[in-house]
N, C-alpha and C. Protein backbone atom coordinates (compact mmCIF):
# COMPACT_ATOMS: atom_id res chain seq x y z
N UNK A 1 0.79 -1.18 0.00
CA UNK A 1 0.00 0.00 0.00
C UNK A 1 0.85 1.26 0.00
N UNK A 2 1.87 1.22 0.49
CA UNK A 2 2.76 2.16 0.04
C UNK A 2 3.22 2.50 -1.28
N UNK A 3 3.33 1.87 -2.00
CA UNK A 3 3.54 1.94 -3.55
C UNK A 3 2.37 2.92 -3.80
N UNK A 4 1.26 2.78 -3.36
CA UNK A 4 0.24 3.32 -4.32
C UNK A 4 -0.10 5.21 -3.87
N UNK A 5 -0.38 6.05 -4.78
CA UNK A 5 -0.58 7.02 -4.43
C UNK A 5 -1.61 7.75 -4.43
N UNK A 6 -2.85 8.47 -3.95
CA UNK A 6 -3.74 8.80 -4.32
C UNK A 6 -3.98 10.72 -5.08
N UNK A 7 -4.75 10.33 -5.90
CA UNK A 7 -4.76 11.77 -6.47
C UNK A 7 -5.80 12.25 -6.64
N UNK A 8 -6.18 13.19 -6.88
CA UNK A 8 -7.69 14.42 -6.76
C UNK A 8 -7.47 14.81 -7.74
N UNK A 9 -8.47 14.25 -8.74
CA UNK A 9 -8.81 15.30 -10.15
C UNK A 9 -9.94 15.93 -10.02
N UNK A 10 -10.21 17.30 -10.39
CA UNK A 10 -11.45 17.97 -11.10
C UNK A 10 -11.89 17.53 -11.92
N UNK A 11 -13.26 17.21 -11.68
CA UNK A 11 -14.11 16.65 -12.66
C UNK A 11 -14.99 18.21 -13.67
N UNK A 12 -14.90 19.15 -12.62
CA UNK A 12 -15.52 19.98 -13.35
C UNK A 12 -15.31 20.77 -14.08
N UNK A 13 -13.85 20.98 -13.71
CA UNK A 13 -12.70 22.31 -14.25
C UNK A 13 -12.35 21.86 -15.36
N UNK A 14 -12.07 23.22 -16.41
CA UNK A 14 -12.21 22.70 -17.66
C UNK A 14 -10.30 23.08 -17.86
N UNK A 15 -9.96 23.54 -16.45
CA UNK A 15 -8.03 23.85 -16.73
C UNK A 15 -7.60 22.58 -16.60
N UNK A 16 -6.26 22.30 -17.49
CA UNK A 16 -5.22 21.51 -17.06
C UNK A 16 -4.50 21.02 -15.80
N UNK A 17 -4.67 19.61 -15.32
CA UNK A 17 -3.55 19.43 -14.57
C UNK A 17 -2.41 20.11 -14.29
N UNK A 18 -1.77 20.71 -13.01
CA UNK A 18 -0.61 20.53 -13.31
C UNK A 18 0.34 19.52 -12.27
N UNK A 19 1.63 18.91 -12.73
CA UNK A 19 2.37 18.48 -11.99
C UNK A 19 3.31 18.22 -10.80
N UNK A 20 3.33 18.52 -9.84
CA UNK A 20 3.79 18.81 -8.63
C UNK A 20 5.50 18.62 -9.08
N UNK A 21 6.41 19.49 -8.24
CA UNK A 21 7.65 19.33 -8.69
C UNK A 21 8.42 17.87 -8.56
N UNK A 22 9.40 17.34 -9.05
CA UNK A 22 9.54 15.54 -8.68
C UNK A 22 10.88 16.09 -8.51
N UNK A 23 11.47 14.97 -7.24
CA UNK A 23 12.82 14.99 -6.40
C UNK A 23 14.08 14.57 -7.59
N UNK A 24 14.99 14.74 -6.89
CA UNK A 24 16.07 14.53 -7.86
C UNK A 24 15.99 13.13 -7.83
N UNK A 25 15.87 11.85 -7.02
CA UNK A 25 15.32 10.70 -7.20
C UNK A 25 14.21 9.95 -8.14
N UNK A 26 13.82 11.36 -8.23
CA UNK A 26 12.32 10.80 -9.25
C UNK A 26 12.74 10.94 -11.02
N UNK A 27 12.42 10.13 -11.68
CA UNK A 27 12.47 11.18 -12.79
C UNK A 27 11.01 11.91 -13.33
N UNK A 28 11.54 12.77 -14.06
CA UNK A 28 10.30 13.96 -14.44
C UNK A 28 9.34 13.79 -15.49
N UNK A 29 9.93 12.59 -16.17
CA UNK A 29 8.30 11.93 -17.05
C UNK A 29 7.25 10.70 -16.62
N UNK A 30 7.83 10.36 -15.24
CA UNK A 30 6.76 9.26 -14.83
C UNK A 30 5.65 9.85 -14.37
N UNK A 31 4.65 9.11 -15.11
CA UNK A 31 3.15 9.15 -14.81
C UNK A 31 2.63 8.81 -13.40
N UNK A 32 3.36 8.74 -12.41
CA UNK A 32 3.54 8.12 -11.49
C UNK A 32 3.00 9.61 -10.11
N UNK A 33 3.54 10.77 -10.66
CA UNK A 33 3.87 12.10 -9.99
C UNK A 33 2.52 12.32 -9.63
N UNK A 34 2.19 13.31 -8.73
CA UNK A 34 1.29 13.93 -8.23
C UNK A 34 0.37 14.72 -9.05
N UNK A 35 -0.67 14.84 -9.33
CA UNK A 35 -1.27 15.98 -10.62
C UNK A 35 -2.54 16.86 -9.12
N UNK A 36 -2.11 18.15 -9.27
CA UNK A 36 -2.99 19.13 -8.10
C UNK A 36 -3.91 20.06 -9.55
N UNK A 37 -5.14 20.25 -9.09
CA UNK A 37 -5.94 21.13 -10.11
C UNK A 37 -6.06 21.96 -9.16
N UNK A 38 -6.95 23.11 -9.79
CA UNK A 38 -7.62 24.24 -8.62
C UNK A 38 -8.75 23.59 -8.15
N UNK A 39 -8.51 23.96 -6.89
CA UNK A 39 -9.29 24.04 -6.08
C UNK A 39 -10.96 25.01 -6.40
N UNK A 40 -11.85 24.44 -6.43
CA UNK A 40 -13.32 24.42 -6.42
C UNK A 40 -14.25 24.16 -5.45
N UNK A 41 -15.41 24.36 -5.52
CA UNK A 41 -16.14 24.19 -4.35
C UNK A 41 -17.36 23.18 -4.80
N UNK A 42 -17.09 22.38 -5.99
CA UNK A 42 -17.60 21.20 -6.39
C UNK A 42 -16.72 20.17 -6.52
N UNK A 43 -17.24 18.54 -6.79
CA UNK A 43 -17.15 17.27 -6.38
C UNK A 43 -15.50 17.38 -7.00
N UNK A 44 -14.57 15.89 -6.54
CA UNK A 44 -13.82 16.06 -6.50
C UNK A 44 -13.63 14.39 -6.70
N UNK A 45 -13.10 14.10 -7.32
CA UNK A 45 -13.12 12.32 -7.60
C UNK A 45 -11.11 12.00 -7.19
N UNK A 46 -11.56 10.89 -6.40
CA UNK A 46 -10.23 10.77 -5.69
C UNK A 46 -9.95 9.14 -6.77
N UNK A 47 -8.85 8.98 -7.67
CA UNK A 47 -8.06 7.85 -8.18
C UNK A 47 -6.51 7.74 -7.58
N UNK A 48 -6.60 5.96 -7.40
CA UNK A 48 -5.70 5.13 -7.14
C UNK A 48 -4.84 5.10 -7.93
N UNK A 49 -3.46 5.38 -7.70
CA UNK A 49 -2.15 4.84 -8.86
C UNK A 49 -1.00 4.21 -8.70
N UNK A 50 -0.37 3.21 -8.95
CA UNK A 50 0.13 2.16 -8.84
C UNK A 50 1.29 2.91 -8.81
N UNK A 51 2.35 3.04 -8.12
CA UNK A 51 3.84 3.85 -8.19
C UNK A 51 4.96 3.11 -7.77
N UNK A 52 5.52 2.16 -9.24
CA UNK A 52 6.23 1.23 -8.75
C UNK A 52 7.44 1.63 -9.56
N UNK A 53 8.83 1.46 -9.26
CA UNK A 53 9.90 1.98 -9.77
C UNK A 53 9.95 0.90 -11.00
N UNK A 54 10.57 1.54 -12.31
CA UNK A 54 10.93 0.26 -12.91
C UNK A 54 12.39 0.99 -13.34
N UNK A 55 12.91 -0.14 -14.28
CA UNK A 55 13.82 -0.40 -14.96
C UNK A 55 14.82 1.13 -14.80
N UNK A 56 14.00 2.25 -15.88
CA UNK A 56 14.69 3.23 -15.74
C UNK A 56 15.03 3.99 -15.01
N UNK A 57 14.25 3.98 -14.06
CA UNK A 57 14.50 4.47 -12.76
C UNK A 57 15.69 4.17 -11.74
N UNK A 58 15.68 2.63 -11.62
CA UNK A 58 16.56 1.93 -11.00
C UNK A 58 17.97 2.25 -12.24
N UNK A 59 18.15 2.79 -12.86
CA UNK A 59 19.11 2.87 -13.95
C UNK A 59 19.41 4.21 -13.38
N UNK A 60 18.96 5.10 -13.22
CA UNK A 60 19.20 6.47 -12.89
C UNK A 60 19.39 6.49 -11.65
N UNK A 61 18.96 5.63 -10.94
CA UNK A 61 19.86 6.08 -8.92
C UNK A 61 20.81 5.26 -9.43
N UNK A 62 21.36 4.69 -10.37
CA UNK A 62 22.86 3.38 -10.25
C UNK A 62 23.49 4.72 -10.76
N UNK A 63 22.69 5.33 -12.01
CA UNK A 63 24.20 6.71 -12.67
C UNK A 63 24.21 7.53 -11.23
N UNK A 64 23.20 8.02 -10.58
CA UNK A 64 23.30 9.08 -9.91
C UNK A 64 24.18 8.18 -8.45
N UNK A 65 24.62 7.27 -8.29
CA UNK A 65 25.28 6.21 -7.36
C UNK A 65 26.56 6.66 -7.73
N UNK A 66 26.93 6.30 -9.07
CA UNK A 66 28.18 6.04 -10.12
C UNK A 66 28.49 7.69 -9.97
N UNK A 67 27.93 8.73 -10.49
CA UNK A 67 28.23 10.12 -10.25
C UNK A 67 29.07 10.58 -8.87
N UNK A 68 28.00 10.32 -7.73
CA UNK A 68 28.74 10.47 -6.55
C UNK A 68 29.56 10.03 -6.20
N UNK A 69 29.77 8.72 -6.53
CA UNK A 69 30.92 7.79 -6.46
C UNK A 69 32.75 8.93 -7.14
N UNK A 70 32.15 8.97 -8.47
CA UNK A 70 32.76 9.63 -9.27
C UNK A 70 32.99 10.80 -8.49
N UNK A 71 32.45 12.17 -8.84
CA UNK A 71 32.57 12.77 -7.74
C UNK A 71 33.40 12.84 -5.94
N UNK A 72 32.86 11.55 -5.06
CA UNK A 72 33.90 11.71 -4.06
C UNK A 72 35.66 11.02 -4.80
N UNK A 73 35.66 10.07 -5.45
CA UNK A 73 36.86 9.94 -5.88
C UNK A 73 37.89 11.24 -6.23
N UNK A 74 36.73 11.97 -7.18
CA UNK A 74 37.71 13.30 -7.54
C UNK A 74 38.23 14.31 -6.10
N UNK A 75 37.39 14.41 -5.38
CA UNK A 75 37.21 15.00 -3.86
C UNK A 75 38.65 14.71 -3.26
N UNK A 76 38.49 13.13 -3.20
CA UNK A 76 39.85 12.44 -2.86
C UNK A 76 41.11 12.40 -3.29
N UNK A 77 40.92 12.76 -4.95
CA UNK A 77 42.27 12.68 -5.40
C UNK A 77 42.78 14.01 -5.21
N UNK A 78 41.83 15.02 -5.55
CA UNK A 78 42.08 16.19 -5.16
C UNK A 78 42.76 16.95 -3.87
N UNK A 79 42.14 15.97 -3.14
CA UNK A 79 43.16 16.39 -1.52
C UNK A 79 44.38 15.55 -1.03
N UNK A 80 44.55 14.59 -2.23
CA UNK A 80 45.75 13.87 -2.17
C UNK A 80 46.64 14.74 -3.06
N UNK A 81 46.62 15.80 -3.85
CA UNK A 81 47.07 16.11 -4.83
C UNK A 81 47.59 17.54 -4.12
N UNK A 82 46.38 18.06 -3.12
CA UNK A 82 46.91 19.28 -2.49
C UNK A 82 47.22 19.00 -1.35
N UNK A 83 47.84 17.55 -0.65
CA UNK A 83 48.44 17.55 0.41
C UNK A 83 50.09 16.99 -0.82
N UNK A 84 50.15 16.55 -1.82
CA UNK A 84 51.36 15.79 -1.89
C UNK A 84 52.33 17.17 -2.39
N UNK A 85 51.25 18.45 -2.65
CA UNK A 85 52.01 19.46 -3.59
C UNK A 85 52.40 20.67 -1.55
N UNK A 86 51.51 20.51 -0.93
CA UNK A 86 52.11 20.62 0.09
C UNK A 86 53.38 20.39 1.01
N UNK A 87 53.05 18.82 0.95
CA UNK A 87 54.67 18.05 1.09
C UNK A 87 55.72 18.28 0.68
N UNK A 88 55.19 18.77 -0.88
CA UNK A 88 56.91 19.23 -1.72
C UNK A 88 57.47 20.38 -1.47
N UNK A 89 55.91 21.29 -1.14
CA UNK A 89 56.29 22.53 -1.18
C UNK A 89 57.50 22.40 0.17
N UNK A 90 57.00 21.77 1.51
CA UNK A 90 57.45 21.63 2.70
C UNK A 90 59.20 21.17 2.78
N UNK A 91 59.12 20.25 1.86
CA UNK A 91 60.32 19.66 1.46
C UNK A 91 61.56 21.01 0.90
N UNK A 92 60.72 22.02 -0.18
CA UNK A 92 61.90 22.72 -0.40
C UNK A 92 62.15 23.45 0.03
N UNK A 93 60.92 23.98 0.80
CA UNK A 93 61.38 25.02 1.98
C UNK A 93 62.30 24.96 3.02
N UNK A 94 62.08 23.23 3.22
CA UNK A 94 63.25 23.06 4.71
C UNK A 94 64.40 23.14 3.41
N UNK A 95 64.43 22.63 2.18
CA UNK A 95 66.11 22.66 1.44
C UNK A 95 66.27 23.34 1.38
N UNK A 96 65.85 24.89 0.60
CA UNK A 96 66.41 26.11 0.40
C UNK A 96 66.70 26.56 1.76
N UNK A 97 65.73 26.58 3.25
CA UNK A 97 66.33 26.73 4.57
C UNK A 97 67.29 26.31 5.31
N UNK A 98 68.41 25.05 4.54
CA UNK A 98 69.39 24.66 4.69
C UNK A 98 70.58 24.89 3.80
N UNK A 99 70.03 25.09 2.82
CA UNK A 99 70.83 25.55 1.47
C UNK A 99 71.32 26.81 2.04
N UNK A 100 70.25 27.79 2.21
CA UNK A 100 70.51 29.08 2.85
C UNK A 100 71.60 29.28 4.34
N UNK A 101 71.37 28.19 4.81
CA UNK A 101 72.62 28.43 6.36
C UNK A 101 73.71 27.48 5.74
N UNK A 102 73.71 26.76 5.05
CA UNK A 102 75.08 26.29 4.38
C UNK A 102 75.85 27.61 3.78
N UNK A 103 75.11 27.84 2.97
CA UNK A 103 75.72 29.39 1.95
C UNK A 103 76.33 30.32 3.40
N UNK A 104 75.05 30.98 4.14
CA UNK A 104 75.80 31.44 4.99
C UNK A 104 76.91 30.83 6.19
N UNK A 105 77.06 29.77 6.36
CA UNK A 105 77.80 29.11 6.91
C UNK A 105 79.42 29.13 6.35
N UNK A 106 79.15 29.01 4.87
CA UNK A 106 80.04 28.67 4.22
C UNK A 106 80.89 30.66 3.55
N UNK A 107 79.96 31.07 4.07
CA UNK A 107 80.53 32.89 3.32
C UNK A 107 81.47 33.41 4.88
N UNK A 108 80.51 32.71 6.18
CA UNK A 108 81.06 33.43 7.23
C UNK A 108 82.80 32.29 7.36
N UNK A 109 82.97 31.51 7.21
CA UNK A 109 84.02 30.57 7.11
C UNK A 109 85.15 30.89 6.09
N UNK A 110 84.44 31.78 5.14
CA UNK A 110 85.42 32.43 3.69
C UNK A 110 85.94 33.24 4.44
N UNK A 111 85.10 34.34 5.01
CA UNK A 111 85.66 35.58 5.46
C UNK A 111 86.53 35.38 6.71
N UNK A 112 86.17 34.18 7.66
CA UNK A 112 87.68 34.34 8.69
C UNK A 112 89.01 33.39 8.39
N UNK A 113 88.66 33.08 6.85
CA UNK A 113 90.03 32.47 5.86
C UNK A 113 90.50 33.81 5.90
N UNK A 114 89.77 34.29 5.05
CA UNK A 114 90.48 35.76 4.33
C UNK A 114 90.72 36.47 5.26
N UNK A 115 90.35 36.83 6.22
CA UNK A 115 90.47 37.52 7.54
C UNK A 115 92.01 37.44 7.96
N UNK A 116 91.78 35.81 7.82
CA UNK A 116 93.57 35.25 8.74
C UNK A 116 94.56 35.32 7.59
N UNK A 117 94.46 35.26 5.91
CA UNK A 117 95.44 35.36 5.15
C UNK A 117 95.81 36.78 5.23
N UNK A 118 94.60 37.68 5.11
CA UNK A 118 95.21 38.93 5.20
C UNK A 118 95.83 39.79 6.01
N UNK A 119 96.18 38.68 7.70
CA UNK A 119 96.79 39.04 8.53
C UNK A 119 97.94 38.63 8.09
N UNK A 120 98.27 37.11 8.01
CA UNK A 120 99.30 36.57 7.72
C UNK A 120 100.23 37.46 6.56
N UNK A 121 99.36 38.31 5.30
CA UNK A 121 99.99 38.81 4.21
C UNK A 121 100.52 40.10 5.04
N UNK A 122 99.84 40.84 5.76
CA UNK A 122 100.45 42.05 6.36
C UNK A 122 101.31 41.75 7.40
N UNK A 123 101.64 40.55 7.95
CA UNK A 123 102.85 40.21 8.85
C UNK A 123 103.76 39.86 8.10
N UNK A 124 103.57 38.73 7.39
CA UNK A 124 104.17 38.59 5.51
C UNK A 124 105.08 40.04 5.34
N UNK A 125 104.00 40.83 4.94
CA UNK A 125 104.87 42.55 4.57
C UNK A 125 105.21 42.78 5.44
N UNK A 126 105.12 43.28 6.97
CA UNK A 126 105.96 43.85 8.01
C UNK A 126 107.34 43.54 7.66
N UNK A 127 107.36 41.88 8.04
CA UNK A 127 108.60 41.14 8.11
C UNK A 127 109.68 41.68 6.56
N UNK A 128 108.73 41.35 5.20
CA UNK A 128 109.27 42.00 4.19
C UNK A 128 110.08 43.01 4.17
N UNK A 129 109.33 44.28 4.68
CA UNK A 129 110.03 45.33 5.14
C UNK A 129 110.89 45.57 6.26
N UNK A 130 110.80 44.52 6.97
CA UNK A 130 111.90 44.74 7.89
C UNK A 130 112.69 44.02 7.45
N UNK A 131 112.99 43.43 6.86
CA UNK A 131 113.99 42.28 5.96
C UNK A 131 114.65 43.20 4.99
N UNK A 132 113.77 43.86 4.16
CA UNK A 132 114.32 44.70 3.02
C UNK A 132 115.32 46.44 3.88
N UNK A 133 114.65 46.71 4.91
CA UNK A 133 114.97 47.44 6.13
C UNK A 133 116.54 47.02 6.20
N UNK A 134 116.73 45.49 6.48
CA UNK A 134 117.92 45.46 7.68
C UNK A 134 118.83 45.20 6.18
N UNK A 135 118.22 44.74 4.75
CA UNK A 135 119.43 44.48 3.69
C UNK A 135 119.95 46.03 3.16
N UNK A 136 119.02 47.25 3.06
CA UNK A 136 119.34 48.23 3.12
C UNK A 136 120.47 48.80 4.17
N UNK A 137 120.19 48.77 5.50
CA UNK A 137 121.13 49.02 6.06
C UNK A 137 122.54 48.41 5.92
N UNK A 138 122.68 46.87 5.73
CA UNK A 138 123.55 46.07 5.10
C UNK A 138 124.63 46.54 4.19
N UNK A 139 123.39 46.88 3.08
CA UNK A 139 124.11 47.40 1.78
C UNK A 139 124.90 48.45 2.25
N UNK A 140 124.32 49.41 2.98
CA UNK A 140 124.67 50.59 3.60
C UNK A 140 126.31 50.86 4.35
N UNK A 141 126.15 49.56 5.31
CA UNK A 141 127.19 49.75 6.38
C UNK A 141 128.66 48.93 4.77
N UNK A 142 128.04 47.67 3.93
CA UNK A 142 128.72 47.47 3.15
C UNK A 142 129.61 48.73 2.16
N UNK A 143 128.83 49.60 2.34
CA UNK A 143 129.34 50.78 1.33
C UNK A 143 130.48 51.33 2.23
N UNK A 144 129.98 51.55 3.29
CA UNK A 144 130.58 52.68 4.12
C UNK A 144 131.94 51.77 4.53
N UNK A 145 132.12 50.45 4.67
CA UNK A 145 132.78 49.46 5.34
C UNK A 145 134.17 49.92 3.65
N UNK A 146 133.47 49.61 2.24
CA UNK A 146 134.39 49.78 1.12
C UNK A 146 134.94 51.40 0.90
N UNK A 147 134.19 52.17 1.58
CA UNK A 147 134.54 53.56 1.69
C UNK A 147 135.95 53.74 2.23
N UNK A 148 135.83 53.24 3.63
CA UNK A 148 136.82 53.39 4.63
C UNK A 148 138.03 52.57 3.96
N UNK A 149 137.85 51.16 3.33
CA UNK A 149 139.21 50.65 2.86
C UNK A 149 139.14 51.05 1.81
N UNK A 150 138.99 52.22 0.89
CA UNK A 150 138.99 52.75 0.07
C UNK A 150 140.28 54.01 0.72
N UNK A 151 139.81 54.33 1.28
CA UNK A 151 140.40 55.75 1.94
C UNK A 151 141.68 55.03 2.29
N UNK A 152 141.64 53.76 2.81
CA UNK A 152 143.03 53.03 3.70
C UNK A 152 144.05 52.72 2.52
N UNK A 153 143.59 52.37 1.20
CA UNK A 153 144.47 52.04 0.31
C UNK A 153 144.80 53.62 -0.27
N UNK A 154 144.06 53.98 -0.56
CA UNK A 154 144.48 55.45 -1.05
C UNK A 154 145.67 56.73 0.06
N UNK A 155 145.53 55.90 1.96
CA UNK A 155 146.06 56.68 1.97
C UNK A 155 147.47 56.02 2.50
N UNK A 156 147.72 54.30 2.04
CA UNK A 156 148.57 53.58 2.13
C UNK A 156 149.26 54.22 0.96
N UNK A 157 148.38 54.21 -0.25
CA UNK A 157 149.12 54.90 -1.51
C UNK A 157 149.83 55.88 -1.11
N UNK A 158 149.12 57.06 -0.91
CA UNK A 158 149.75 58.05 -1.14
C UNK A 158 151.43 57.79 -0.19
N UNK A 159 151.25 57.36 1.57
CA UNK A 159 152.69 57.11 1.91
C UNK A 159 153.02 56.86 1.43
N UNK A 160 152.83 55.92 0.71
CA UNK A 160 154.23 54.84 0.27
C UNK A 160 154.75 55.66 -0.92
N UNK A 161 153.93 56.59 -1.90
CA UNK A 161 154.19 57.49 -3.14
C UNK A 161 155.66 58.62 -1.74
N UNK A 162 155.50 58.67 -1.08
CA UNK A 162 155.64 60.09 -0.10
C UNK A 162 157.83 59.20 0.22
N UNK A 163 157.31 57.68 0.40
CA UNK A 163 158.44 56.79 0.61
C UNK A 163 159.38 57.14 -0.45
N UNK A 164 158.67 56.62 -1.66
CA UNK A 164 159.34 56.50 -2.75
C UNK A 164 160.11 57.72 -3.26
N UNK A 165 159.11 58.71 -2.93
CA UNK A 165 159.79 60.43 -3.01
C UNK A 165 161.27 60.27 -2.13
N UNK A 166 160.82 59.98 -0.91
CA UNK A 166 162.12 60.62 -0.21
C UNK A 166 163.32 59.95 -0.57
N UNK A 167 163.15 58.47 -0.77
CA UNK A 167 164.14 57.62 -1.43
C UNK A 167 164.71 58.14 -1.98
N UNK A 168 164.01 58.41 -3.22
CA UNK A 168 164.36 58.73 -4.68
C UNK A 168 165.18 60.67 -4.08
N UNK A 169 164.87 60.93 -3.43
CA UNK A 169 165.82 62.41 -3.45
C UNK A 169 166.89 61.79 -2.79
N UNK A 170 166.88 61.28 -1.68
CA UNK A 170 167.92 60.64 -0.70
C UNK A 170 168.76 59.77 -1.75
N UNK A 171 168.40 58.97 -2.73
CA UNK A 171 169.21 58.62 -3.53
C UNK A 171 170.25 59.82 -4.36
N UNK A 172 169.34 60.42 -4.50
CA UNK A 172 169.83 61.45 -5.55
C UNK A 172 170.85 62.35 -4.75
N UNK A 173 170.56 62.60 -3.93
CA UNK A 173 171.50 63.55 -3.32
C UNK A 173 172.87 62.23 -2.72
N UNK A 174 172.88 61.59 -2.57
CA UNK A 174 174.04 60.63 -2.14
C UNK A 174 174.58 59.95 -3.00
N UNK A 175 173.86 59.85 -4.27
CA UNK A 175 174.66 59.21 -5.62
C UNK A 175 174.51 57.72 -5.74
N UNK A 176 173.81 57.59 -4.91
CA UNK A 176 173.81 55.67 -4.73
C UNK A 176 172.93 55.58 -5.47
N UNK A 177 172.39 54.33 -6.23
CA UNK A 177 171.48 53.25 -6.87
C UNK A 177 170.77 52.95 -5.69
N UNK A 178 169.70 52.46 -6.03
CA UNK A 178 169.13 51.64 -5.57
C UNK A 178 169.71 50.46 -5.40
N UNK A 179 169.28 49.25 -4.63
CA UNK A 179 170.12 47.97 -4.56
C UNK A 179 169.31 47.13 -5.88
N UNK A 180 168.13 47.51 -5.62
CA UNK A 180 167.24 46.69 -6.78
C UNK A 180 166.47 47.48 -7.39
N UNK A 181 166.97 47.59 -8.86
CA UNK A 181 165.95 48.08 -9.70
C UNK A 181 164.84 46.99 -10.27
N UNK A 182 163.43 47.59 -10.10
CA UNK A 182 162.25 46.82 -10.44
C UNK A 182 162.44 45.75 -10.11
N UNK A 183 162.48 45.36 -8.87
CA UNK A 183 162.56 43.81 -7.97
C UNK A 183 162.76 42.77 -8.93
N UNK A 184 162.47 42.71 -9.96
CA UNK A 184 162.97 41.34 -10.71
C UNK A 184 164.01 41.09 -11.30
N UNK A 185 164.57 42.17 -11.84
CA UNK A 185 166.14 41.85 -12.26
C UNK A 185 167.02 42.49 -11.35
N UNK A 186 168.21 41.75 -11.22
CA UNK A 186 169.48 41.75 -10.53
C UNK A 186 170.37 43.02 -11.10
N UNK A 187 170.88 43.22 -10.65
CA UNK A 187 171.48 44.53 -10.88
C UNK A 187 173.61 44.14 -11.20
């Protein structure tokens, strides 16, 4: 008795049926639906109608089954798709956030290289210059050292020129030779 539905036609009214709206379950050409006329203040004949699902019906809750079905799958892949693009995103954020303290890890580690070579190069130069400092002075005292036996032979020279003078008059005035002329031959 549930299957069956009852309906109220106007017998007197000369308007059209119309159809009551049908659920998304229903479909919209079964004869099956509700038919409401206007309301009158004459007789009113009440018919029985058999409202049994068939074939096509049961075909249309399997698509509208298959749809939702369809539907939550996409739902699903969809939030598998914006958690896996999440994940990656997560993934490069922690890399570039390690990438990033490597780099800086690796710039602050450059700079107390360079820090310590460019001490080492300006102790490097101190020393340079005090090296080049003490060969200067070197050279220096070397000059002054060839100066002085410069002066010692020049003023060994000149005595011994001063010797040879007096000789040579002392010869002259006494008439003697020398014992040796030019040390190598005998006289």
């Amino acid at each position: 008795m549930a299957d069956k539905e009852t309906k109220k036609i106007d017998t007197t009214s000369s308007a059209e049926p119309t159809a009551a709206p049908t659920s998304a379950a229903e479909p919209a050409n079964t004869a099956a639906a509700p038919i409401t006329a206007e309301k009158s203040s004459e007789t009113k004949a009440v018919a029985v109608v058999d409202k049994k699902p068939d074939a096509e019906t049961k075909i249309q809750l399997s698509d509208r089954d298959i749809a939702l079905a369809h539907v939550e799958q996409e739902k699903r892949l969809s939030f598998i798709k914006a958690w896996e693009e999440s994940e990656k995103t997560k993934a490069q954020n922690k890399a570039q956030k390690k990438l990033a303290s490597l780099d800086s890890w690796e710039n602050t580690k450059k700079a107390s290289v360079e820090a310590k070579l460019r001490e080492i190069e300006e102790e490097l130069d101190k020393k340079k210059a005090e090296y080049a400092e003490k060969m200067k002075n070197m050279v220096a005292q070397i000059h002054k050292q060839a100066e002085e036996k410069r002066a010692m032979v020049q003023a060994r020279r000149s005595e011994d020129i001063l010797q040879i003078d007096e000789k040579a008059a002392k010869y002259r005035a006494t008439g003697y030779a020398p014992k040796k002329f030019l040390g190598c031959f005998p006289q």
